[in-house]
N, C-alpha and C. Protein backbone atom coordinates (compact mmCIF):
# COMPACT_ATOMS: atom_id res chain seq x y z
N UNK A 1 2.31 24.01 -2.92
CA UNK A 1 1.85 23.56 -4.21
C UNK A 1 2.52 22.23 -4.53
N UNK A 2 1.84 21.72 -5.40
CA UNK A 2 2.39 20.46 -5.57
C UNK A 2 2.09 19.69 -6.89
N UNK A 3 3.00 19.44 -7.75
CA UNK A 3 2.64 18.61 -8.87
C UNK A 3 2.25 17.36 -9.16
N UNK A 4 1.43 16.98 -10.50
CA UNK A 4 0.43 15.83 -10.39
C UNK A 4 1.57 14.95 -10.39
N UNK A 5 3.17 15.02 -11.18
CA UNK A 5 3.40 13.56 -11.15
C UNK A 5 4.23 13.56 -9.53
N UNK A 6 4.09 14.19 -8.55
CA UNK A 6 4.20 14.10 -7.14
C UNK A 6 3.56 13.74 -6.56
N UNK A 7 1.77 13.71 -7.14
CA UNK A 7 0.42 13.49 -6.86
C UNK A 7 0.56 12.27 -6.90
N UNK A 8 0.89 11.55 -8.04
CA UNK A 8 0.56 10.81 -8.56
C UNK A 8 1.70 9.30 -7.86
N UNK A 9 2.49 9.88 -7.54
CA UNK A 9 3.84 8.56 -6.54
C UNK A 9 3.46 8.70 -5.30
N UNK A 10 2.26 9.07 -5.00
CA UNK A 10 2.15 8.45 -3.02
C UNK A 10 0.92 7.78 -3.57
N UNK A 11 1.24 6.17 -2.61
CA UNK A 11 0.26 5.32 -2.31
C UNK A 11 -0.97 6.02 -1.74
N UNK A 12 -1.99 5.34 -1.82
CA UNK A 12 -3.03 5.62 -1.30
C UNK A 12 -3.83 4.33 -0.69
N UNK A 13 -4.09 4.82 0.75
CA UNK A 13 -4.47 3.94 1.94
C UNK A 13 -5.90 4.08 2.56
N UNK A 14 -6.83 3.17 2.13
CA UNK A 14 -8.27 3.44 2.63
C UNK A 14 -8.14 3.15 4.64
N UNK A 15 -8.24 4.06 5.01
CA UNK A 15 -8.09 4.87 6.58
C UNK A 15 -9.05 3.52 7.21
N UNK A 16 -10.16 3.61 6.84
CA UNK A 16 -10.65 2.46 7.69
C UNK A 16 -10.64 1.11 7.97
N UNK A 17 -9.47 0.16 7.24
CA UNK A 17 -8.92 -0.74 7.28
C UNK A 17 -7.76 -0.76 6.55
N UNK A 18 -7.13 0.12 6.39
CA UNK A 18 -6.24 0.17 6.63
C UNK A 18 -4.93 -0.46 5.13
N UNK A 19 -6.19 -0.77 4.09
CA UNK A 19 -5.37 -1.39 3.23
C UNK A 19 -5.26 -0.89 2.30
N UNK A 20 -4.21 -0.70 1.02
CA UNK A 20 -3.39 -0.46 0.49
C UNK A 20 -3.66 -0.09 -0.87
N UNK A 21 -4.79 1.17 -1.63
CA UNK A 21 -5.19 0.43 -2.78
C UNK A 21 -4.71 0.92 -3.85
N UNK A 22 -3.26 1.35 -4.10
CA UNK A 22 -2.49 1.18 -4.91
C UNK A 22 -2.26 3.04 -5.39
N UNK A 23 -1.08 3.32 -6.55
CA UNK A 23 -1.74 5.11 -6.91
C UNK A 23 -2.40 5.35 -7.60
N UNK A 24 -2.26 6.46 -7.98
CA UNK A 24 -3.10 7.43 -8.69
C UNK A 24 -2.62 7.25 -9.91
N UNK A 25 -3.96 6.42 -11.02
CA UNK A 25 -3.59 6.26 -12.00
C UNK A 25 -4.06 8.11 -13.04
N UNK A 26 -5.39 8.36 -12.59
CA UNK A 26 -5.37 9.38 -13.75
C UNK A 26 -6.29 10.18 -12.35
N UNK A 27 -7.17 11.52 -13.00
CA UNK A 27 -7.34 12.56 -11.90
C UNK A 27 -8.53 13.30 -12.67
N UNK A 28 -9.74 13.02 -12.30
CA UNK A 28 -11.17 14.10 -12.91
C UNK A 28 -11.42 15.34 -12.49
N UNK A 29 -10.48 16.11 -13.52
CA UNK A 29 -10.76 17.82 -13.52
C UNK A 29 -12.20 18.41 -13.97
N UNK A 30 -12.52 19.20 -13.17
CA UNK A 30 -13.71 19.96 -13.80
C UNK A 30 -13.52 21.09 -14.25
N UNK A 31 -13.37 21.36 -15.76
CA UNK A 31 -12.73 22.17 -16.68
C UNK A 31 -13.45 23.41 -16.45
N UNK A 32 -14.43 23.59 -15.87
CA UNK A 32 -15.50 24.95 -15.84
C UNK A 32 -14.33 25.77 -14.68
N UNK A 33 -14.47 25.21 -13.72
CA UNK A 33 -13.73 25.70 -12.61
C UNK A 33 -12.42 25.38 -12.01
N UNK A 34 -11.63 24.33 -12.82
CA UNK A 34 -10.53 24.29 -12.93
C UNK A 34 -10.02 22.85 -11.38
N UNK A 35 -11.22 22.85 -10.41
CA UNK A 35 -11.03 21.98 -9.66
C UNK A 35 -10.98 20.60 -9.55
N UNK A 36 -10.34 19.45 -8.74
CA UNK A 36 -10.10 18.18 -8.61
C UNK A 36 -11.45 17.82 -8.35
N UNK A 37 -11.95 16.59 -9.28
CA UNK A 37 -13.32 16.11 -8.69
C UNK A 37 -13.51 14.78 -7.96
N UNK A 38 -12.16 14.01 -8.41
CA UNK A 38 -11.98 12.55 -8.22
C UNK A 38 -10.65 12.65 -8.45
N UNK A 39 -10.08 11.40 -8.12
CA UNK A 39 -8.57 10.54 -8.13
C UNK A 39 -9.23 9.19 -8.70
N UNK A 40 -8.33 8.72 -9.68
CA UNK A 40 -8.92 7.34 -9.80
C UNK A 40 -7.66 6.72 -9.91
N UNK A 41 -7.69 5.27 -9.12
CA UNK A 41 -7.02 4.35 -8.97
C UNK A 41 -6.75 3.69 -9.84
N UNK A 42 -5.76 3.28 -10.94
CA UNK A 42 -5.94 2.33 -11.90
C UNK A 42 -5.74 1.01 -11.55
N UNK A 43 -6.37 0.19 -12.43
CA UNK A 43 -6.54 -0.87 -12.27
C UNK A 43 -5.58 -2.26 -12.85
N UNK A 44 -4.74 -2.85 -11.86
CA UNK A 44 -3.77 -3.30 -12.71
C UNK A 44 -3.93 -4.64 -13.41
N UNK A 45 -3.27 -4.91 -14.03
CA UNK A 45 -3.13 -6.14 -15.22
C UNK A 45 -2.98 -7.46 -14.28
N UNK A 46 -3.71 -8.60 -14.03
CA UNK A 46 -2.76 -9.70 -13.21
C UNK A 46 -2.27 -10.78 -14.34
N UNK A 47 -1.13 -11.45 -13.22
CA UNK A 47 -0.12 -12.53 -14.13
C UNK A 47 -0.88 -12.14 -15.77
N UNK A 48 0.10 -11.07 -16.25
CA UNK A 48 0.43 -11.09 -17.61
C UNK A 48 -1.05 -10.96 -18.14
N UNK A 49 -1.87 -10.34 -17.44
CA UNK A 49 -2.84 -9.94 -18.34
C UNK A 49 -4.20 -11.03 -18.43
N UNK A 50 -3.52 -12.81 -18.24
CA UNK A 50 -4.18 -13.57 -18.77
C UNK A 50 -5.87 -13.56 -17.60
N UNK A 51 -5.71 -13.58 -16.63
CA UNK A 51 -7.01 -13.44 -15.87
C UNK A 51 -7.71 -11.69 -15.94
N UNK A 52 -7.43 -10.92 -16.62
CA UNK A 52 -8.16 -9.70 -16.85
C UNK A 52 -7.89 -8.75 -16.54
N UNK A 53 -8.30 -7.60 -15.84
CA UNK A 53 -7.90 -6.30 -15.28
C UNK A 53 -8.76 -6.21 -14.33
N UNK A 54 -8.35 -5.85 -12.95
CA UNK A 54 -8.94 -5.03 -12.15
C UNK A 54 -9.65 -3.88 -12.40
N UNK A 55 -10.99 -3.65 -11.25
CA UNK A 55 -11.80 -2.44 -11.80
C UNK A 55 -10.78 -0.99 -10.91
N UNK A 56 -10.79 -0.03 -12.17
CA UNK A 56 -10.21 1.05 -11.36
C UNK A 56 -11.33 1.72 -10.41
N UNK A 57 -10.44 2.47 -9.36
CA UNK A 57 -11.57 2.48 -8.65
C UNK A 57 -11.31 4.13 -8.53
N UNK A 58 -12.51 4.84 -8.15
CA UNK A 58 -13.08 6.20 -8.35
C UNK A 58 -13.08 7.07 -7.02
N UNK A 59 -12.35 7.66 -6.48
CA UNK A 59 -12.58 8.35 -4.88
C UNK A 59 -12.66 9.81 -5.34
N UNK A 60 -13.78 10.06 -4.60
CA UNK A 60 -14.44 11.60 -4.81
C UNK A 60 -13.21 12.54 -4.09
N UNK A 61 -13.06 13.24 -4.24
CA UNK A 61 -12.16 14.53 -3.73
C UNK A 61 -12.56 14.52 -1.98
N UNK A 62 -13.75 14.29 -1.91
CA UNK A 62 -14.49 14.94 -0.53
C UNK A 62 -14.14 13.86 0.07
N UNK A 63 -13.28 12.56 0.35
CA UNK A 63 -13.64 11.54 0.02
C UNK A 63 -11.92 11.48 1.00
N UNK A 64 -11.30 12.37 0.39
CA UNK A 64 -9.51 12.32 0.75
C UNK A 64 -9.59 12.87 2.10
N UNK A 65 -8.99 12.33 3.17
CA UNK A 65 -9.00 12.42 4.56
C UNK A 65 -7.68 13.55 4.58
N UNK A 66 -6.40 12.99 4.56
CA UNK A 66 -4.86 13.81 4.19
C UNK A 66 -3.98 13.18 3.38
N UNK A 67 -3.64 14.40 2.71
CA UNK A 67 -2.34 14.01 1.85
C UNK A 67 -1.46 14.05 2.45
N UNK A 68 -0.23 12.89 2.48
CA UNK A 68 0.87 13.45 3.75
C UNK A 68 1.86 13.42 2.26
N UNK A 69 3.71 13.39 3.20
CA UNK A 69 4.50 13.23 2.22
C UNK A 69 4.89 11.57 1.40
N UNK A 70 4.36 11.04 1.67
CA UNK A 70 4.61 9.34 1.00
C UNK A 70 3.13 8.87 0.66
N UNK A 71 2.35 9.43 1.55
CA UNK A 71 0.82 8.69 1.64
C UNK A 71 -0.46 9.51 1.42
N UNK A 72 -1.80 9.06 0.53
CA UNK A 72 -2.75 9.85 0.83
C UNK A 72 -3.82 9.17 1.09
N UNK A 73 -4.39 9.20 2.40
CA UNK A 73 -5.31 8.72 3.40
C UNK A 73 -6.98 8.81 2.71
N UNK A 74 -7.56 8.00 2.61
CA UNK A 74 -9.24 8.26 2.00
C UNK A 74 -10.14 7.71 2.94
N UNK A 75 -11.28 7.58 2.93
CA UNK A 75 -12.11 7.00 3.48
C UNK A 75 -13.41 6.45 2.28
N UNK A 76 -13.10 5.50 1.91
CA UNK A 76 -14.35 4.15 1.05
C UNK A 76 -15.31 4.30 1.51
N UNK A 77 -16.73 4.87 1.57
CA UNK A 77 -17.57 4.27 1.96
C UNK A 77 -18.59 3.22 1.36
């Protein structure tokens, strides 16, 4: 078992190139059945905000390749 803010401190690495797209800002529960539906990436602030925010980005559950202990592996399509 494992807790969200444990969830939530491993990077997450899109598997097919390999790059880096930051953690787990928040997590889409489906309250009927209590299961993970998504991870979403938040989107961070650049230099101080003044050029805008990044789009957070949305990875389906089905979507997560492995969770290891530092890292959790996805695949973007």
């Amino acid at each position: 078992m494992m807790n969200i803010s444990e969830f939530q401190m491993k990077d997450v690495v899109d598997v097919s190139n390999g790059k880096k797209l930051g953690s787990i800002g928040d997590i889409d529960i489906n309250v009927t059945n209590g299961k993970i539906q998504a991870i979403i990436i938040g989107g961070s602030g650049r230099v101080l905000g003044f050029f805008g925010k990044e789009e957070e980005i949305l990875i389906p559950w089905r979507n997560i390749v492995k969770i290891g202990e530092d890292v959790i592996l996805v695949r973007l399509s």
